[in-house]
PDB file of N, CA and C in Angstrom:
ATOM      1  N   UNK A   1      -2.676  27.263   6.859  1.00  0.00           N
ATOM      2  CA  UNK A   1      -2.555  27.220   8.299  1.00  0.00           C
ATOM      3  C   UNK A   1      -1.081  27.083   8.652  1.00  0.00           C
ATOM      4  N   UNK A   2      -0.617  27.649   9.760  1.00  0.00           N
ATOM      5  CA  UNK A   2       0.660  27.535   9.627  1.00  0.00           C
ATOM      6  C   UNK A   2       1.027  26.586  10.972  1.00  0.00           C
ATOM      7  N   UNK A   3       1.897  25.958  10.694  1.00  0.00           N
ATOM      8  CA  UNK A   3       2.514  25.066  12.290  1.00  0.00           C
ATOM      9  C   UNK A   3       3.594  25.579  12.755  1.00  0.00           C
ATOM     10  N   UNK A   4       3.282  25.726  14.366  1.00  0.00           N
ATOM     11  CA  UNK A   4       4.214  26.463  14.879  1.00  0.00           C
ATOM     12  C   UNK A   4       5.188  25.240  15.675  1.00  0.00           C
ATOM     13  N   UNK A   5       4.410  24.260  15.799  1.00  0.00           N
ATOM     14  CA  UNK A   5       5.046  22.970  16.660  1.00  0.00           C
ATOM     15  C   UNK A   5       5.167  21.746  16.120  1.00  0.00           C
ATOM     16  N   UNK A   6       6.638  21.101  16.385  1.00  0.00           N
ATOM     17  CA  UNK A   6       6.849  20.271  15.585  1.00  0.00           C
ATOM     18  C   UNK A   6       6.013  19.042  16.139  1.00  0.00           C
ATOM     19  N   UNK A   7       5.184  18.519  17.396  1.00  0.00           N
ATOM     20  CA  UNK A   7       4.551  18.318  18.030  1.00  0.00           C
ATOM     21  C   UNK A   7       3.366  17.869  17.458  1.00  0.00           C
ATOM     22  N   UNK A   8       2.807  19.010  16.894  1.00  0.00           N
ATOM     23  CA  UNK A   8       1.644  18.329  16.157  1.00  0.00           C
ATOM     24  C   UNK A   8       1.337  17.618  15.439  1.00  0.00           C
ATOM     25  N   UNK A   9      -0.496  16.997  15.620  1.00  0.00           N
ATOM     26  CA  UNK A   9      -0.768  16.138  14.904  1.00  0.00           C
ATOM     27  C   UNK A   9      -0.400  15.848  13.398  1.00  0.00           C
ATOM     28  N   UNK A  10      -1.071  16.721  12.781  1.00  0.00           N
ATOM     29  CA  UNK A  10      -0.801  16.611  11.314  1.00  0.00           C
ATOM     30  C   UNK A  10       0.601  16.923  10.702  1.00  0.00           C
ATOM     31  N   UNK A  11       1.072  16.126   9.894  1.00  0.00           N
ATOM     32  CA  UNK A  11       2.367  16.517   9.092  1.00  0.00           C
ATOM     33  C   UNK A  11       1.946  17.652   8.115  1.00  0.00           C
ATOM     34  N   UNK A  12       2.263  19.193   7.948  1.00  0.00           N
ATOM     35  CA  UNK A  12       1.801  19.991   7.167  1.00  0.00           C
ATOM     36  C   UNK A  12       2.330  19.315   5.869  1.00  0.00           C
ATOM     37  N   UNK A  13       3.190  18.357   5.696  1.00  0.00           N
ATOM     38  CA  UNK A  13       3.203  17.899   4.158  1.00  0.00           C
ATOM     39  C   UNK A  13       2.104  16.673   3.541  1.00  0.00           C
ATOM     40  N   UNK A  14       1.130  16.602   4.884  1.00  0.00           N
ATOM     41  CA  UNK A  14       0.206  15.379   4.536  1.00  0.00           C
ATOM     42  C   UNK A  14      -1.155  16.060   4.671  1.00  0.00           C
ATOM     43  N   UNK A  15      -1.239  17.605   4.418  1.00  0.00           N
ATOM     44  CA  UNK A  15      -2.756  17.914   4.480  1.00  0.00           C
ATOM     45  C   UNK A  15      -3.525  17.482   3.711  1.00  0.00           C
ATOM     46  N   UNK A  16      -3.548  17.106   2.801  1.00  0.00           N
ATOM     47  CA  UNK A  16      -4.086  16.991   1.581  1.00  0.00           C
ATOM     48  C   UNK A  16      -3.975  15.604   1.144  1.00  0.00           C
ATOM     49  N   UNK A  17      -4.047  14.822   2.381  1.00  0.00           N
ATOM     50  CA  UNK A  17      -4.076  13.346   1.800  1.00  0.00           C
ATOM     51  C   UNK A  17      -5.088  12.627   2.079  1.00  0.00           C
ATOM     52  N   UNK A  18      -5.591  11.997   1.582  1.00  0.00           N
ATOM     53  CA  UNK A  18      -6.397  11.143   2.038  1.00  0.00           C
ATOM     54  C   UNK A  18      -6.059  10.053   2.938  1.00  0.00           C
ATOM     55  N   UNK A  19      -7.744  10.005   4.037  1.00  0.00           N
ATOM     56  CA  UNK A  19      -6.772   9.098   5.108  1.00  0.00           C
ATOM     57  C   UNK A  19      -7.788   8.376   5.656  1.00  0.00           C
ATOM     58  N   UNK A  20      -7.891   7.088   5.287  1.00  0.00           N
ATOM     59  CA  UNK A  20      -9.316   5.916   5.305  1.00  0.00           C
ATOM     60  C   UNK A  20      -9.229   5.124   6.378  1.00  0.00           C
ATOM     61  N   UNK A  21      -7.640   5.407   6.933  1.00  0.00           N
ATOM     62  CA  UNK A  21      -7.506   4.060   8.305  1.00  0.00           C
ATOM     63  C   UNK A  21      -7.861   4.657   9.259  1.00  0.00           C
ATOM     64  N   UNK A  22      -8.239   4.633  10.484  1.00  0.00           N
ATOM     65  CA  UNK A  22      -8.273   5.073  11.730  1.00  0.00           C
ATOM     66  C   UNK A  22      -8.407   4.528  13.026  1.00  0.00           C
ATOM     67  N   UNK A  23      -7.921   5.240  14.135  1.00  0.00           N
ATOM     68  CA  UNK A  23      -8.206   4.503  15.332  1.00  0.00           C
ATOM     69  C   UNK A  23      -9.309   5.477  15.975  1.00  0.00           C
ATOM     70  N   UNK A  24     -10.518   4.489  16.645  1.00  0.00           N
ATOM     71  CA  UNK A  24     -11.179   5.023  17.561  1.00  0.00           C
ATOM     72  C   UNK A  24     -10.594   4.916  19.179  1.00  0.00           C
ATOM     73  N   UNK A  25     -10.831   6.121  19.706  1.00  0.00           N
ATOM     74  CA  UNK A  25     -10.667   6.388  21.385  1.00  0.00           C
ATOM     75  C   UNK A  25     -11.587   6.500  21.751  1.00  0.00           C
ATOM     76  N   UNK A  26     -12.131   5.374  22.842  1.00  0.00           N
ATOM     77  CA  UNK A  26     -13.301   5.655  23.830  1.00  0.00           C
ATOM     78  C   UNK A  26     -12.751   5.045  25.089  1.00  0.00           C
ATOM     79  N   UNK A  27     -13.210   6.000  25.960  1.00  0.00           N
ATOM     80  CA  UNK A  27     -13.280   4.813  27.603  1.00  0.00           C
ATOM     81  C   UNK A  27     -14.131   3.901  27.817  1.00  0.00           C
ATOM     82  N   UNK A  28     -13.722   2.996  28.210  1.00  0.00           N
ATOM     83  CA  UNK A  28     -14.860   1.893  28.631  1.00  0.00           C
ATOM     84  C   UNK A  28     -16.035   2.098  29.611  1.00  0.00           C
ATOM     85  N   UNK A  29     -17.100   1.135  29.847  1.00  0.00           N
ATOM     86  CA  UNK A  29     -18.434   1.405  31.021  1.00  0.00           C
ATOM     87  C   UNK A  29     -18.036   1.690  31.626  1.00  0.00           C
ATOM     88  N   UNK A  30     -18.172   2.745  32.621  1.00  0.00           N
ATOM     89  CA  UNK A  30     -17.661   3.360  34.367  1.00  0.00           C
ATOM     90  C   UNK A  30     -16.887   3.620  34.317  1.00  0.00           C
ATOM     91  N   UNK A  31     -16.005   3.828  33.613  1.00  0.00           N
ATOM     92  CA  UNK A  31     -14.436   4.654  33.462  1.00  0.00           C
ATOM     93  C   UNK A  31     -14.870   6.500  34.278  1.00  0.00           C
ATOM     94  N   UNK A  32     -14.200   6.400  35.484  1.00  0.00           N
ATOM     95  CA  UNK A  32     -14.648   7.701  36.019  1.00  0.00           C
ATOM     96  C   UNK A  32     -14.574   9.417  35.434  1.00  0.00           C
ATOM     97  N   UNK A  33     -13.557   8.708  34.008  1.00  0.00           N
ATOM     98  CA  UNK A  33     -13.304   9.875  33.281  1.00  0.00           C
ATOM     99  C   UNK A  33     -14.446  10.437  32.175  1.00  0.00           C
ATOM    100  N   UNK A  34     -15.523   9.539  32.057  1.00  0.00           N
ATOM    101  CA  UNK A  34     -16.631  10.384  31.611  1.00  0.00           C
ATOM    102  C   UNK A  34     -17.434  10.565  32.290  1.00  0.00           C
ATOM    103  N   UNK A  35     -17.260  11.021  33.450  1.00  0.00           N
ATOM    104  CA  UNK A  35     -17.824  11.878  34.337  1.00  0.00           C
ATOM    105  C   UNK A  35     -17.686  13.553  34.223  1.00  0.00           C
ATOM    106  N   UNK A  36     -16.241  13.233  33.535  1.00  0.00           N
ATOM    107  CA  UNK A  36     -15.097  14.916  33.392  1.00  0.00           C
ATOM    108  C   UNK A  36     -15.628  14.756  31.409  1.00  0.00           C
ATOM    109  N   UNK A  37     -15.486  13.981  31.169  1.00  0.00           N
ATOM    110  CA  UNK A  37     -15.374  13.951  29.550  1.00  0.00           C
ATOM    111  C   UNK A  37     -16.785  13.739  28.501  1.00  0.00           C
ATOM    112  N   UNK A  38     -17.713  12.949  29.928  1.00  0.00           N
ATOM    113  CA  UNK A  38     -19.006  12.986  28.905  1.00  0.00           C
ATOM    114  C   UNK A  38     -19.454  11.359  28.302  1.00  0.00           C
ATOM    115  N   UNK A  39     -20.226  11.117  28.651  1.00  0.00           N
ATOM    116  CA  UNK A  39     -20.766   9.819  28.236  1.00  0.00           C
ATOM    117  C   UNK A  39     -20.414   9.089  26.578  1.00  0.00           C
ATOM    118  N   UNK A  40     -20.718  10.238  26.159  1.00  0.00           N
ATOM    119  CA  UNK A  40     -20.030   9.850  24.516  1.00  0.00           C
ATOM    120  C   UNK A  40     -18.999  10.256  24.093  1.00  0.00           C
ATOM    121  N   UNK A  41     -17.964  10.401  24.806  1.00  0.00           N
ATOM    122  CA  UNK A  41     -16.244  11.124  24.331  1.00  0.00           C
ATOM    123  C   UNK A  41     -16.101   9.771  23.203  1.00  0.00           C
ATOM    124  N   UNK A  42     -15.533  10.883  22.401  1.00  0.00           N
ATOM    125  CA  UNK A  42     -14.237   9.803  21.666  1.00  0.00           C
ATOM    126  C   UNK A  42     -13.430  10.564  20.750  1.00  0.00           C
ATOM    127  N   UNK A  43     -12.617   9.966  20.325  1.00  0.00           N
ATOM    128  CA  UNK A  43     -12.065  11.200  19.407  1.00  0.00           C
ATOM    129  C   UNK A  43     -10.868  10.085  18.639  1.00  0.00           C
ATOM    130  N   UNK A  44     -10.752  10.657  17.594  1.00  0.00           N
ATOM    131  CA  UNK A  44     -10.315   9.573  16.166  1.00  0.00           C
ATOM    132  C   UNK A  44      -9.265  10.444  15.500  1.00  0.00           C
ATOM    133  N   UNK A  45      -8.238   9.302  15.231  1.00  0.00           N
ATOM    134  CA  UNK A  45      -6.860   9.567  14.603  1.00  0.00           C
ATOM    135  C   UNK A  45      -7.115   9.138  12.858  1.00  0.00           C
ATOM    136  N   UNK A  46      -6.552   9.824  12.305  1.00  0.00           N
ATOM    137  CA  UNK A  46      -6.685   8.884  10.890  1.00  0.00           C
ATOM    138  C   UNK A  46      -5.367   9.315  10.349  1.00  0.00           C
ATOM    139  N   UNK A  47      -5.461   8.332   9.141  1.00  0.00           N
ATOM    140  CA  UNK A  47      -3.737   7.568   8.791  1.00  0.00           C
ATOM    141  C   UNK A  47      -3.974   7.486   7.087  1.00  0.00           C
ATOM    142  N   UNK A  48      -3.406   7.610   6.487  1.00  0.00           N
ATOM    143  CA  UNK A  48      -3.301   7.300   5.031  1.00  0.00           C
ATOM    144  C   UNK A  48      -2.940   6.558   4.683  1.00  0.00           C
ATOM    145  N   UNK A  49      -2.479   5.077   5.363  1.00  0.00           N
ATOM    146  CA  UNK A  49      -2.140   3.949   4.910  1.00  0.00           C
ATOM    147  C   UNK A  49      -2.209   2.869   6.430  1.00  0.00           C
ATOM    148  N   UNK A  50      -3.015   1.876   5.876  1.00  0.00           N
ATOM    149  CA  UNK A  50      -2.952   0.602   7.168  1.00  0.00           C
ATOM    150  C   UNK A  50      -1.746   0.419   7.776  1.00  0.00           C
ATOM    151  N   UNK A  51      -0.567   0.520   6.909  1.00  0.00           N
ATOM    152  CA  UNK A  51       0.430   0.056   7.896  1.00  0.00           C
ATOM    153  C   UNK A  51       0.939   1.121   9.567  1.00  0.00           C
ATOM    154  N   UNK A  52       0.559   2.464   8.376  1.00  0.00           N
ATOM    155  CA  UNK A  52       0.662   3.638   9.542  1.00  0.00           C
ATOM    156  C   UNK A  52      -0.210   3.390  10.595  1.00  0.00           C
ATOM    157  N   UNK A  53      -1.651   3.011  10.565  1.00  0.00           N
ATOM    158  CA  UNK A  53      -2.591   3.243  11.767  1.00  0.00           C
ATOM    159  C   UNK A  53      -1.601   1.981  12.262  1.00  0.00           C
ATOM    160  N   UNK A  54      -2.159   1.364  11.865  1.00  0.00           N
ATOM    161  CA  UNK A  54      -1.128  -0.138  12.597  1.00  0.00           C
ATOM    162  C   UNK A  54       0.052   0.169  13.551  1.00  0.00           C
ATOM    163  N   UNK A  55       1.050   0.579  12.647  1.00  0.00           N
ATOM    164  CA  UNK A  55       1.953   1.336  14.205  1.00  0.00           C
ATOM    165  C   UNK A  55       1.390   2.323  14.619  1.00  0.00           C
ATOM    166  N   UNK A  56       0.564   3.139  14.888  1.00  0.00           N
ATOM    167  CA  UNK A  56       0.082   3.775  15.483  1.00  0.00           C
ATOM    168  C   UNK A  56      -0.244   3.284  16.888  1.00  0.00           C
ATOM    169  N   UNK A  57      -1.113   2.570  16.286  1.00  0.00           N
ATOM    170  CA  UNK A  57      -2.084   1.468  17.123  1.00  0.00           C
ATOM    171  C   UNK A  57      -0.840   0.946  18.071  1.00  0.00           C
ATOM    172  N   UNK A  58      -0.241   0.426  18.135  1.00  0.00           N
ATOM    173  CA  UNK A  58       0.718  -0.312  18.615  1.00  0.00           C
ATOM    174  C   UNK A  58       1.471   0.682  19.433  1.00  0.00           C
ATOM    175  N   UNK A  59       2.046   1.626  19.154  1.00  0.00           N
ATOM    176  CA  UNK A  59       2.348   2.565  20.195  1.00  0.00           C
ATOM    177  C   UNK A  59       1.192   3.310  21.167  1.00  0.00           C
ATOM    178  N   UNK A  60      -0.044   3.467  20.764  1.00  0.00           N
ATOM    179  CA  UNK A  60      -0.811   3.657  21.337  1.00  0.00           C
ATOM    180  C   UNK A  60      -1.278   2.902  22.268  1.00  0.00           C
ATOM    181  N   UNK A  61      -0.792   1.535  22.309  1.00  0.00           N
ATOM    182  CA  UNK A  61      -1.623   0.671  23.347  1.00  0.00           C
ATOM    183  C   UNK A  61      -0.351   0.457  24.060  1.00  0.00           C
ATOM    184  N   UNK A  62       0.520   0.711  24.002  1.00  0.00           N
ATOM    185  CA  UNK A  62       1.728   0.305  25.494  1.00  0.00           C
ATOM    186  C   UNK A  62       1.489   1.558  26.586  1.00  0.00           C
ATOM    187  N   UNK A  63       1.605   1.119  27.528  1.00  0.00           N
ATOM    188  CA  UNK A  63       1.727   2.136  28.743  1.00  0.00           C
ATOM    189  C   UNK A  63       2.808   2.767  28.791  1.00  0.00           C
ATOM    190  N   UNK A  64       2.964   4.047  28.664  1.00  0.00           N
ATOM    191  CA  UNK A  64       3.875   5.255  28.331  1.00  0.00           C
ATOM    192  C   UNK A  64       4.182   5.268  29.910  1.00  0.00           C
ATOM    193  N   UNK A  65       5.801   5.856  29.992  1.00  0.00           N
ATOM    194  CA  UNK A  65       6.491   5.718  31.096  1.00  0.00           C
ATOM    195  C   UNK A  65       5.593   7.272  31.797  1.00  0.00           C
ATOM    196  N   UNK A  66       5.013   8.121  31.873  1.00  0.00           N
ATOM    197  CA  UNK A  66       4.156   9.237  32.410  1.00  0.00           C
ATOM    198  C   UNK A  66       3.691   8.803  33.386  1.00  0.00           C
ATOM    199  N   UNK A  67       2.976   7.668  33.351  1.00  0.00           N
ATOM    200  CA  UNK A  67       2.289   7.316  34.550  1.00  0.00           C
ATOM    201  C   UNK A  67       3.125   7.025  35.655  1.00  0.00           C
ATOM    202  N   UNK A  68       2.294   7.093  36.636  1.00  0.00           N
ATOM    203  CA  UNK A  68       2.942   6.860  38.046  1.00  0.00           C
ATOM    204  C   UNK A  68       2.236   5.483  38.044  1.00  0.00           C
ATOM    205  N   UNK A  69       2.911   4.769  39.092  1.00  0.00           N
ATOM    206  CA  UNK A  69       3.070   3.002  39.178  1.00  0.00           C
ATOM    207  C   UNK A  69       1.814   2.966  39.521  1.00  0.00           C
ATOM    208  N   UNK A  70       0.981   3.550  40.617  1.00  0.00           N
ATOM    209  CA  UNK A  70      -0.121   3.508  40.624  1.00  0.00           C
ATOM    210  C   UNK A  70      -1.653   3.161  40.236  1.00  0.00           C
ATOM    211  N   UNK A  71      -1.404   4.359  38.770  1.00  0.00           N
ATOM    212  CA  UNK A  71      -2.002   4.770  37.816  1.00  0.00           C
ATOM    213  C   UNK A  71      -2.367   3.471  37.013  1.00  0.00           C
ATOM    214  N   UNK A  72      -4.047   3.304  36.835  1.00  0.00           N
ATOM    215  CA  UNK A  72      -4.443   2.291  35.722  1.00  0.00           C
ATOM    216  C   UNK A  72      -5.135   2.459  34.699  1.00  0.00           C
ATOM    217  N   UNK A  73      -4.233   3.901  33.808  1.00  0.00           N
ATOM    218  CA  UNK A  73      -5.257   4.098  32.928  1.00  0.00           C
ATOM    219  C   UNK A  73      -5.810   3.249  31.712  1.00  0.00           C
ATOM    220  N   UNK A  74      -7.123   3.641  31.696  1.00  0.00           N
ATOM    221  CA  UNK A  74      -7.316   3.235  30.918  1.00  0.00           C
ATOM    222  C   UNK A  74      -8.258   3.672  29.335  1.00  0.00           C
ATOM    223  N   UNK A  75      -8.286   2.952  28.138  1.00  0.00           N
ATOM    224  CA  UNK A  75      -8.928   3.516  27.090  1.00  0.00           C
ATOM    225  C   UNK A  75      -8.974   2.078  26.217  1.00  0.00           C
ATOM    226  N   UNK A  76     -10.364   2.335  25.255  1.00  0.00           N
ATOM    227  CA  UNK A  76     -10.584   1.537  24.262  1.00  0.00           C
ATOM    228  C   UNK A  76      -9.826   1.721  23.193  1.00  0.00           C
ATOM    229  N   UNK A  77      -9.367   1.205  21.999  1.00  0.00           N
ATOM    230  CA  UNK A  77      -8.436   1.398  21.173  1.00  0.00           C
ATOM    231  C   UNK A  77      -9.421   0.403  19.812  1.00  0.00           C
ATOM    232  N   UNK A  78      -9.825   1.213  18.752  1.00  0.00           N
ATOM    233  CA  UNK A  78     -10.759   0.159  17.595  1.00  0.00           C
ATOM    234  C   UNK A  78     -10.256   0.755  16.806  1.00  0.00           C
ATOM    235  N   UNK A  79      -9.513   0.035  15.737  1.00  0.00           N
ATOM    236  CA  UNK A  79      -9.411   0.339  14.209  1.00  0.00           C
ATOM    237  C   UNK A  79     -10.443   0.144  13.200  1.00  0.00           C
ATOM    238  N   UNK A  80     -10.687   1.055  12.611  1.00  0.00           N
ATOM    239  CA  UNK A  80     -11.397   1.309  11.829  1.00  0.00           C
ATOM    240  C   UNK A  80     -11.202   1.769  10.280  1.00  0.00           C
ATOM    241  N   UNK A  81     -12.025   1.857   8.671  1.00  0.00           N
ATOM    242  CA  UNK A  81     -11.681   1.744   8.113  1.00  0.00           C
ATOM    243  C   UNK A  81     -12.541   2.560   7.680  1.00  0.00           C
ATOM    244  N   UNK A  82     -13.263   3.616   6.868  1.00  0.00           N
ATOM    245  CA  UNK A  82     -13.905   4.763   6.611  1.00  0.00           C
ATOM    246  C   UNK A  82     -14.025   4.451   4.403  1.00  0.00           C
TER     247      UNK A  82
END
């Protein structure tokens, strides 16, 4: 497969790794976005070593400057271990 963007998820030098850590993404009860996304959305990152999901995790849960002041998004964040 070839990568055209440096952007993407996967590191093409880590296809072939095994990867047991992970974070789950879900919205919480009444979150109006599974209305657009579906009662059972979720969708999962995985990592080849705890320390990686770990910072992962950790950048994943600060509020990224994108939002407008407004804005309260929100999402579940569960590490998991496969």
């Amino acid at each position: 497969m070839d990568y055209c963007h440096r952007h993407n998820l996967v590191d093409p030098t880590l296809v072939g790794a095994e990867r047991r850590f992970g974070i789950r993404v879900t919205l919480p009860e009444g979150d109006t976005m599974r209305k657009i996304l579906g009662e059972d959305w979720e969708t999962l990152h995985w990592y080849p070593s705890e320390a990686e999901r770990d910072s992962a995790f950790e950048q994943m849960a600060v509020r990224h400057g994108y939002y407008r002041n407004t804005d309260s998004p929100t999402q579940v964040l569960e590490k998991i271990i496969r």
